[in-house]
C-alpha atoms as a PDB file:
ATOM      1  CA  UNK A   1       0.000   0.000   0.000  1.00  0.00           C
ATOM      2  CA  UNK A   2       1.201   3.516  -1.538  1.00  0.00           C
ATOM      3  CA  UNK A   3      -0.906   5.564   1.955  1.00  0.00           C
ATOM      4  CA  UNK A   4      -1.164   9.178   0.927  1.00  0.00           C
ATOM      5  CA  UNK A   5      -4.471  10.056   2.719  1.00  0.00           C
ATOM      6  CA  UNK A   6      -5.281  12.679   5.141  1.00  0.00           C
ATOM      7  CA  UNK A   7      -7.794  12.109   8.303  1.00  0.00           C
ATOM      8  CA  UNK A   8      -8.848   8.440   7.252  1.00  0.00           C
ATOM      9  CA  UNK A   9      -8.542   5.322   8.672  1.00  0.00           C
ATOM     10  CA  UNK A  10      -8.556   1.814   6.290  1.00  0.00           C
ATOM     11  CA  UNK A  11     -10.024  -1.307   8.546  1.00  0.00           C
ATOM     12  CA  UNK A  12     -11.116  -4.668   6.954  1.00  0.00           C
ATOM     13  CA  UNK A  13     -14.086  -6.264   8.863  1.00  0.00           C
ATOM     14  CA  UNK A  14     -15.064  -9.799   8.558  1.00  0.00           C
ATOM     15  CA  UNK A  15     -18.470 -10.952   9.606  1.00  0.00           C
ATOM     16  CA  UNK A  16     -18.403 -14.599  10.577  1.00  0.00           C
ATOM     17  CA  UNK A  17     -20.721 -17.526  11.882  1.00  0.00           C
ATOM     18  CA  UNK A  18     -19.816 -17.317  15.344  1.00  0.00           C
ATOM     19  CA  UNK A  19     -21.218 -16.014  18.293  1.00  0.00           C
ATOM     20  CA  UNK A  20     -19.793 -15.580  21.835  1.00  0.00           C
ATOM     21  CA  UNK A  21     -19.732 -12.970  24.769  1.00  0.00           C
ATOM     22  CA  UNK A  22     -16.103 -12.951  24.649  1.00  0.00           C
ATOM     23  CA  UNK A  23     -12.930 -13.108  21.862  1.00  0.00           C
ATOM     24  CA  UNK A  24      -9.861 -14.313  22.956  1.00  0.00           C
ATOM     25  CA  UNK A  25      -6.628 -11.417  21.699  1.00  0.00           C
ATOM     26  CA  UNK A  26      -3.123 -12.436  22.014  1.00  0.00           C
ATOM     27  CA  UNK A  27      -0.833 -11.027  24.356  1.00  0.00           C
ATOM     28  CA  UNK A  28       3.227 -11.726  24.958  1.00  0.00           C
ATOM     29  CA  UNK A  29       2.862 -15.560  26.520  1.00  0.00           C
ATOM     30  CA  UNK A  30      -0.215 -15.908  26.283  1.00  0.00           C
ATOM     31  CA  UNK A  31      -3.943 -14.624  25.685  1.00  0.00           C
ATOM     32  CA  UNK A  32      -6.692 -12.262  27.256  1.00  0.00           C
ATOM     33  CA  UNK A  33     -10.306 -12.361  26.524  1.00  0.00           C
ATOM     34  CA  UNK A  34     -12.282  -9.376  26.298  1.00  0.00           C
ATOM     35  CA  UNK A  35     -16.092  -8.900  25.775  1.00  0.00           C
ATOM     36  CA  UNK A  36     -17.845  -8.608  22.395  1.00  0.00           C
ATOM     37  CA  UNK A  37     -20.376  -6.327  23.437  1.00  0.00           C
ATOM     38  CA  UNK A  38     -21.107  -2.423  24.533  1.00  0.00           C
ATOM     39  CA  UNK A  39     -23.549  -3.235  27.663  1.00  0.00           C
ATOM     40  CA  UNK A  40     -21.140  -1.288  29.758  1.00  0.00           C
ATOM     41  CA  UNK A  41     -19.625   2.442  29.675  1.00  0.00           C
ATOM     42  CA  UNK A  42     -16.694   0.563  30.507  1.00  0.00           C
ATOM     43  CA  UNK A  43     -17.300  -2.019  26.881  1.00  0.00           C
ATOM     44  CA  UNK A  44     -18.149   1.456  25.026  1.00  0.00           C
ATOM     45  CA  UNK A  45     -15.217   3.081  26.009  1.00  0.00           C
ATOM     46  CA  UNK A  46     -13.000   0.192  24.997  1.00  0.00           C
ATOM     47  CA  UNK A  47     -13.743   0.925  20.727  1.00  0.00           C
ATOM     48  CA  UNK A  48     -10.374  -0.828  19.815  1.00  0.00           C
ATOM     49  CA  UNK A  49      -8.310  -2.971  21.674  1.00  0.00           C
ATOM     50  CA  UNK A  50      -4.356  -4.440  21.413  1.00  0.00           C
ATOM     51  CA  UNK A  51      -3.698  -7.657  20.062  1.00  0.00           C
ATOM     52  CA  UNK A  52      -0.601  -9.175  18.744  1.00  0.00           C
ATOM     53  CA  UNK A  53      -0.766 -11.394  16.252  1.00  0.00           C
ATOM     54  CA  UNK A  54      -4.204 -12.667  16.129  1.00  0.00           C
ATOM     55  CA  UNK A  55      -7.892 -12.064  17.668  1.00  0.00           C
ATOM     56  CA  UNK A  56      -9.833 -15.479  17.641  1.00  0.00           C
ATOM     57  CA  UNK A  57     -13.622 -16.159  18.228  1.00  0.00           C
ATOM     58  CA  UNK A  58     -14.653 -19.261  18.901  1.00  0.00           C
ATOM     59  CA  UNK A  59     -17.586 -21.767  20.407  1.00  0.00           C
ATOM     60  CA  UNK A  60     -16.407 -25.245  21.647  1.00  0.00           C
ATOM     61  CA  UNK A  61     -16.718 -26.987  18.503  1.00  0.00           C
ATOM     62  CA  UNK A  62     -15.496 -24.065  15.833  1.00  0.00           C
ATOM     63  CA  UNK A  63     -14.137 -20.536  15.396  1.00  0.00           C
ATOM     64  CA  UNK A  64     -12.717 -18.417  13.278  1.00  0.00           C
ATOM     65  CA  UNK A  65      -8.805 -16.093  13.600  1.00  0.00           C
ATOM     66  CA  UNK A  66      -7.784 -12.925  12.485  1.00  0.00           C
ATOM     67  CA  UNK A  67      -4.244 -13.079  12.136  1.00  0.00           C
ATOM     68  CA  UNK A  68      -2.042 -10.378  10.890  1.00  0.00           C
ATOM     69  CA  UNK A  69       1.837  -9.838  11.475  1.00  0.00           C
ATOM     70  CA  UNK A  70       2.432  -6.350  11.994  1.00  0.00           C
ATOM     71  CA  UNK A  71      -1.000  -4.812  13.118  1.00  0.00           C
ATOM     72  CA  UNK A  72      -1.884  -4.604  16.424  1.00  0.00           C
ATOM     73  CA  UNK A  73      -5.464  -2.397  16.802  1.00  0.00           C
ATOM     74  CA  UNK A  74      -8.724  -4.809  17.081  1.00  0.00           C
ATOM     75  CA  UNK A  75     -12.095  -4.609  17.025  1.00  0.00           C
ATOM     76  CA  UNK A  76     -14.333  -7.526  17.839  1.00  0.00           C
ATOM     77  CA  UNK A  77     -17.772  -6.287  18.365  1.00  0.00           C
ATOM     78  CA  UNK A  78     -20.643  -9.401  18.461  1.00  0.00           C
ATOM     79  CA  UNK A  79     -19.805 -11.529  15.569  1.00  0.00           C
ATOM     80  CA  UNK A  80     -17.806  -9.086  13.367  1.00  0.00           C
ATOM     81  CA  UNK A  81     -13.683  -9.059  13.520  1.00  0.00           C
ATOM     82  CA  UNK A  82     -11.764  -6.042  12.308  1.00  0.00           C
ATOM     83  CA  UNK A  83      -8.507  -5.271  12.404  1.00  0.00           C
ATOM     84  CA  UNK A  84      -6.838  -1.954  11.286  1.00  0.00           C
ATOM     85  CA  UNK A  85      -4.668  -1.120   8.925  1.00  0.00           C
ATOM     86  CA  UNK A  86      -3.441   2.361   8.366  1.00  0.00           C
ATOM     87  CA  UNK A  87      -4.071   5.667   9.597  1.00  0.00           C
ATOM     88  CA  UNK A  88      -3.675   9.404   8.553  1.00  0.00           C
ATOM     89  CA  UNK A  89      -4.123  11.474  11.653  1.00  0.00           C
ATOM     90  CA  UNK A  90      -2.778  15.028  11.655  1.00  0.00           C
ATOM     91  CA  UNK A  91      -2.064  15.461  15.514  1.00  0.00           C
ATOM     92  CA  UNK A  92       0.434  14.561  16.655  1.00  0.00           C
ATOM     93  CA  UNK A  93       2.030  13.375  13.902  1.00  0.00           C
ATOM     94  CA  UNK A  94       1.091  14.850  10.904  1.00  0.00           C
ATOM     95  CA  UNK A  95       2.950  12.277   8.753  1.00  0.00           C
ATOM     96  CA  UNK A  96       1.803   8.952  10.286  1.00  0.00           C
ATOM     97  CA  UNK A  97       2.068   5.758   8.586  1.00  0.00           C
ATOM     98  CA  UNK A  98       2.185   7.924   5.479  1.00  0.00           C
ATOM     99  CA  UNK A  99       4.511   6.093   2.599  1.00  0.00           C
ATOM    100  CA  UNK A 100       4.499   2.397   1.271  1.00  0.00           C
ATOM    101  CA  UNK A 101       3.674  -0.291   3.608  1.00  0.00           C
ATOM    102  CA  UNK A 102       4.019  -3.781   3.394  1.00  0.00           C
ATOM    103  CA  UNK A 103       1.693  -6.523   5.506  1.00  0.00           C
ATOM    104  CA  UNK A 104       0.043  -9.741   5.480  1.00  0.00           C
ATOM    105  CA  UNK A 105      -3.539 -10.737   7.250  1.00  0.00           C
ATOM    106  CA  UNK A 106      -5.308 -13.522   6.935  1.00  0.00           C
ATOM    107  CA  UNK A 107      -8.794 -15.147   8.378  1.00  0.00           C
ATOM    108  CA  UNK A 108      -8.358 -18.490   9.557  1.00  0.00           C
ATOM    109  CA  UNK A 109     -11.471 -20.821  10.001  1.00  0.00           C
ATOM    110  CA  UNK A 110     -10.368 -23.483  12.379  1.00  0.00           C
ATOM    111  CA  UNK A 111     -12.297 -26.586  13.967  1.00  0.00           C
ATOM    112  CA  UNK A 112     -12.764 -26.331  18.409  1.00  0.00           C
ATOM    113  CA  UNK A 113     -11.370 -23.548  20.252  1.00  0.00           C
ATOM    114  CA  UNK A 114      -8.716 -21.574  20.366  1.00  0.00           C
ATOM    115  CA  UNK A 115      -6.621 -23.854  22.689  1.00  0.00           C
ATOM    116  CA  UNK A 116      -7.810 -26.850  20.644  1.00  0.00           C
ATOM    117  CA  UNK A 117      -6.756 -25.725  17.128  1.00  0.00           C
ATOM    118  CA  UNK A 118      -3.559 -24.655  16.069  1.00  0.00           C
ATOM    119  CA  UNK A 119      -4.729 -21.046  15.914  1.00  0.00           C
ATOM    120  CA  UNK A 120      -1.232 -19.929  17.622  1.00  0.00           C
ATOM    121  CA  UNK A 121       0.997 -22.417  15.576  1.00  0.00           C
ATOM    122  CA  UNK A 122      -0.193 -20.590  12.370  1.00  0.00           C
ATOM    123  CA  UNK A 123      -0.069 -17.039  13.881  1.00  0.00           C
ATOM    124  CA  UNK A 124       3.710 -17.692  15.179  1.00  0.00           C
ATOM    125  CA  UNK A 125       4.291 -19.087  11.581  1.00  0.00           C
ATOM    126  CA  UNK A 126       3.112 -16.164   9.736  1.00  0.00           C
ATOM    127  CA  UNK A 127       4.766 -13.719  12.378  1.00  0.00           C
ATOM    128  CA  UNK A 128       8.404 -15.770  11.641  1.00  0.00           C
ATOM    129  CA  UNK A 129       8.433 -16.854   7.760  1.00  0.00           C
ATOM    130  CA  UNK A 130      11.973 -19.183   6.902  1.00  0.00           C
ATOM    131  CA  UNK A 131      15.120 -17.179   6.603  1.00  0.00           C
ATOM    132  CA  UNK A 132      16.730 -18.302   3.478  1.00  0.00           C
ATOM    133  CA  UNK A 133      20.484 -17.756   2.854  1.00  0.00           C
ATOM    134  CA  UNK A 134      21.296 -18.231  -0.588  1.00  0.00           C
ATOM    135  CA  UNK A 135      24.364 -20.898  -2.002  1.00  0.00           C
ATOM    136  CA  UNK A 136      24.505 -21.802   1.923  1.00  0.00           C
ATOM    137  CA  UNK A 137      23.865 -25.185   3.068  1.00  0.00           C
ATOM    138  CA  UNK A 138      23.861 -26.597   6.521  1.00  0.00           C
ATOM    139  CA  UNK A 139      22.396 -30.002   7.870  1.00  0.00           C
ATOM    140  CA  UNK A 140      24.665 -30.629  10.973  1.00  0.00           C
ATOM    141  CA  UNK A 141      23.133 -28.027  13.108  1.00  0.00           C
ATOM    142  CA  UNK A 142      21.174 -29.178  15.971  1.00  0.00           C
ATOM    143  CA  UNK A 143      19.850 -26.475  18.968  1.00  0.00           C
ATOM    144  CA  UNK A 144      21.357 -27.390  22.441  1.00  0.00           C
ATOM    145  CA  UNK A 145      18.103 -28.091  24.207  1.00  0.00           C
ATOM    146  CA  UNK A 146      14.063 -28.406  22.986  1.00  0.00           C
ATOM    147  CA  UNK A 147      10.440 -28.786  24.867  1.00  0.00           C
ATOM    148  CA  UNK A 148       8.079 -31.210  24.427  1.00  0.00           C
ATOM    149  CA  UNK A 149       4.811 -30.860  25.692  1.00  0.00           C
ATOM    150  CA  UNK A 150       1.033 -30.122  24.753  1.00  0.00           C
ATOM    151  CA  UNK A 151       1.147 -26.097  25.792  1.00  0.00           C
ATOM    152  CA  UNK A 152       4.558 -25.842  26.594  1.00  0.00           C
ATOM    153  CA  UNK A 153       7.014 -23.366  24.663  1.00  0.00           C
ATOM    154  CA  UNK A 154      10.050 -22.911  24.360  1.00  0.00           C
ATOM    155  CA  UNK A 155      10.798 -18.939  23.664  1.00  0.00           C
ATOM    156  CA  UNK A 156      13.684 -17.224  24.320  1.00  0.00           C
ATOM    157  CA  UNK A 157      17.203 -19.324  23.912  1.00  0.00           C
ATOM    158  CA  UNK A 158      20.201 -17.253  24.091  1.00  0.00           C
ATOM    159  CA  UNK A 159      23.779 -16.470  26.209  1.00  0.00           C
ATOM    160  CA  UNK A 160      23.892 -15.541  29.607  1.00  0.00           C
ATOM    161  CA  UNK A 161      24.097 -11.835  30.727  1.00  0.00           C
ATOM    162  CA  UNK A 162      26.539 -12.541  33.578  1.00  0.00           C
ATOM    163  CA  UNK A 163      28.014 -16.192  33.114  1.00  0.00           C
ATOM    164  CA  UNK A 164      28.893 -18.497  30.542  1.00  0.00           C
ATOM    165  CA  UNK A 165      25.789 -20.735  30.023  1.00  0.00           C
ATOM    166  CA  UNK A 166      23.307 -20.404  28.341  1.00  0.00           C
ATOM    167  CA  UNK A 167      19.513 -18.957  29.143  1.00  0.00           C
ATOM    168  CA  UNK A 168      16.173 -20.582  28.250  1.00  0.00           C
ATOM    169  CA  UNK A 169      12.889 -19.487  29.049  1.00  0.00           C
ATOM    170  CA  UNK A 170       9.610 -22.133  28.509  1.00  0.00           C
ATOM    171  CA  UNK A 171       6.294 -20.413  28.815  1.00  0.00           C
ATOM    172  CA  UNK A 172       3.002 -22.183  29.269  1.00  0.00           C
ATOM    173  CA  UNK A 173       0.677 -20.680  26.499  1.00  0.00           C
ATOM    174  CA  UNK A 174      -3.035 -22.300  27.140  1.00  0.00           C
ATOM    175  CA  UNK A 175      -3.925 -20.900  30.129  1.00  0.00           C
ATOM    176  CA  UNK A 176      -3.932 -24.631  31.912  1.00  0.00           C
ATOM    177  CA  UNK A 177      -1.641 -26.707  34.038  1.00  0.00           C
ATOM    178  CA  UNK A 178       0.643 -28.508  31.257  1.00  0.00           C
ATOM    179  CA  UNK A 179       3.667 -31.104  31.976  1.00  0.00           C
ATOM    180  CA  UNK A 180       6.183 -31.786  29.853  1.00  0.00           C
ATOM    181  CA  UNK A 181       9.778 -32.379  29.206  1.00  0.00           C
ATOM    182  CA  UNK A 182      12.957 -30.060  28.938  1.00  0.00           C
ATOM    183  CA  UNK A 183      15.193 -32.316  26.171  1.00  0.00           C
ATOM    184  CA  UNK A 184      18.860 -31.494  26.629  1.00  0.00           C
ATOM    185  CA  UNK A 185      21.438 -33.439  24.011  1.00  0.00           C
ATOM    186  CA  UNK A 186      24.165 -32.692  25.894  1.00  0.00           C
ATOM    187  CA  UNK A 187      24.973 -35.592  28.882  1.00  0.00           C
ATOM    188  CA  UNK A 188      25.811 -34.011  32.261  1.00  0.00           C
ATOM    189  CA  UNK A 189      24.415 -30.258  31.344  1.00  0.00           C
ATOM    190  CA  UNK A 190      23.306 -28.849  34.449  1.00  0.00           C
ATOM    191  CA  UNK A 191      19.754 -26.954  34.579  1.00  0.00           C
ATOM    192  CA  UNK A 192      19.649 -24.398  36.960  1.00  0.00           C
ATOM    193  CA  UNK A 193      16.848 -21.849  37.762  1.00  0.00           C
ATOM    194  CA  UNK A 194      16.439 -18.691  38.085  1.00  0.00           C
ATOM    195  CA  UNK A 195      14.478 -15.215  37.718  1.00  0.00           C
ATOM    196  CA  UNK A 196      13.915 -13.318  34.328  1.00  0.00           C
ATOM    197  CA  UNK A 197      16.586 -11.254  34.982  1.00  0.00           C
ATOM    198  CA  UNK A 198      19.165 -13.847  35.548  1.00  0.00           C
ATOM    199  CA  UNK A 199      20.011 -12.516  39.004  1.00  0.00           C
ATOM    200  CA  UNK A 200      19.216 -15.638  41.382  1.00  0.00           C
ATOM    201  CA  UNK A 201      19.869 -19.839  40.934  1.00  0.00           C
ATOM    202  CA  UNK A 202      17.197 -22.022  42.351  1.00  0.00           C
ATOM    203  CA  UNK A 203      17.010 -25.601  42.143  1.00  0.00           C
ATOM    204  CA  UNK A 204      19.912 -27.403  40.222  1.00  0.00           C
ATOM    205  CA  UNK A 205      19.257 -30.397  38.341  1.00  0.00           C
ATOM    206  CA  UNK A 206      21.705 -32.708  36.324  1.00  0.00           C
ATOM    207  CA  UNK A 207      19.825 -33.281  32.856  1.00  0.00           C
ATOM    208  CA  UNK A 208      20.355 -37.534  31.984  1.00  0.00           C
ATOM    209  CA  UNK A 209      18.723 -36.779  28.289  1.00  0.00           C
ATOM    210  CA  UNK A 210      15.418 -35.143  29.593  1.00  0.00           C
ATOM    211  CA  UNK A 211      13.653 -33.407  32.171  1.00  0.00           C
ATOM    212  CA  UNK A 212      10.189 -33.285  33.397  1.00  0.00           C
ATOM    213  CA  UNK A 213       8.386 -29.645  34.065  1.00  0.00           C
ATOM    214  CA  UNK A 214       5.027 -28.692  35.266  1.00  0.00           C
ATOM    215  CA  UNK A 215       3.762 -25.558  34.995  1.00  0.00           C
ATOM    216  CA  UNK A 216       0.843 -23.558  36.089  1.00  0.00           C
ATOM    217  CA  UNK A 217      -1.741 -21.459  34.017  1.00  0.00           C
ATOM    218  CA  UNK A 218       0.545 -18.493  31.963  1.00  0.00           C
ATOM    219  CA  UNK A 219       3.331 -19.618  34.199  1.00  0.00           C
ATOM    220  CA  UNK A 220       7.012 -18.262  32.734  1.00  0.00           C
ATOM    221  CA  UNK A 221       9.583 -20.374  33.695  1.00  0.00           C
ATOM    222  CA  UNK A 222      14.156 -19.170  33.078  1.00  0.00           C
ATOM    223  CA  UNK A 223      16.590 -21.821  33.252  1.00  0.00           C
ATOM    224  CA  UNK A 224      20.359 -21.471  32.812  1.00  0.00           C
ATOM    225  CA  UNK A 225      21.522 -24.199  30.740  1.00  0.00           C
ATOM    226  CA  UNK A 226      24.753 -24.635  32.389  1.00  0.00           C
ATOM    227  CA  UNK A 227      27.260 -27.201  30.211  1.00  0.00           C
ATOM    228  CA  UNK A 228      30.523 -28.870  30.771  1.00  0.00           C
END
């Protein structure tokens, strides 16, 4: 898009076969739900709201996504979703968002819920498309450590701030208890916890090829990945 306007907005809206008193709108690890009517001052007040990279309403046996990966203002009044797209305000920027933009949305019919379809594998796929590196080939490279686990995720893998280990950080994204299992290739690798900023060390445990997790609703969880 080529924007050039002055005091417009462009929104796409998307009627769909659902209906339910709340939509579900994705946050940083995890989701919020937030009504779909205006009985309140409070629900009139609220005309768009933040989401990340998709808004989903659903029933228990279907639903429908709007996913988008750049866009963040929502609307999701009764059974309509809209999601905006560009703006041309003239306080207090009098330029904004004019130029050329580039962005991708995209409705996503799905069967069950939101935390029974794979409404955030395909939002997290559209929001991180394959790098490609031309003439380069590499098929020896295997990552350190992995989750498995039905609502586990594993987000943030990277060096320590203060010490030579590494950091992970698994994050329970359903909004339910979930178990699973930290994988960790390399025999004798120490797991260590400890706070988001890296500052304390919990429990230590010596990984023998896996190690099982629990985790509460939303719960973030940092380990320091501590190798030999």
């Amino acid at each position: 898009v080529d924007w050039r306007e002055r005091h417009r907005m462009l929104r796409v809206a998307f009627p769909v076969n659902v209906m339910n008193d709340k939509a579900s709108f994705d946050i940083q690890y995890g989701y919020i739900e937030r009504s779909t009517h205006r009985n309140t001052s409070w629900d009139m007040a609220r005309f768009e709201s933040c989401a990340h990279r998709y808004v989903d309403l659903s029933r228990d046996d279907y639903g429908v996504a709007l996913l988008n990966n750049c866009k963040y203002g929502h609307k999701a009044h009764m059974n309509i979703l809209d999601l905006a797209l560009l703006r041309s305000p003239s306080n207090p920027d009098p330029d904004a968002d004019k130029g050329a933009h580039e962005f991708t949305y995209s409705l996503f019919p799905h069967k069950g819920n939101l935390t029974n379809s794979n409404v955030m594998i395909e939002a997290a796929s559209l929001n991180n498309s394959p790098l490609i590196f031309d003439g380069m080939r590499n098929t020896k490279t295997h990552l350190p450590c992995g989750v498995e686990g039905k609502g586990l995720s594993l987000e943030v893998l990277k060096r320590a701030e203060k010490e030579d280990c590494l950091v992970l950080r698994v994050v329970e994204t359903l909004g339910r208890n979930s178990s699973g299992k930290i994988i960790v290739r390399k025999p004798g690798s120490r797991l260590v916890e400890t706070d988001l900023m890296e500052w304390t060390s919990g429990r230590e445990t010596v990984c023998k090829g896996s190690t099982d997790i629990h985790l509460a609703p939303f719960e973030i969880r940092t380990y320091k990945l501590i190798q030999k």
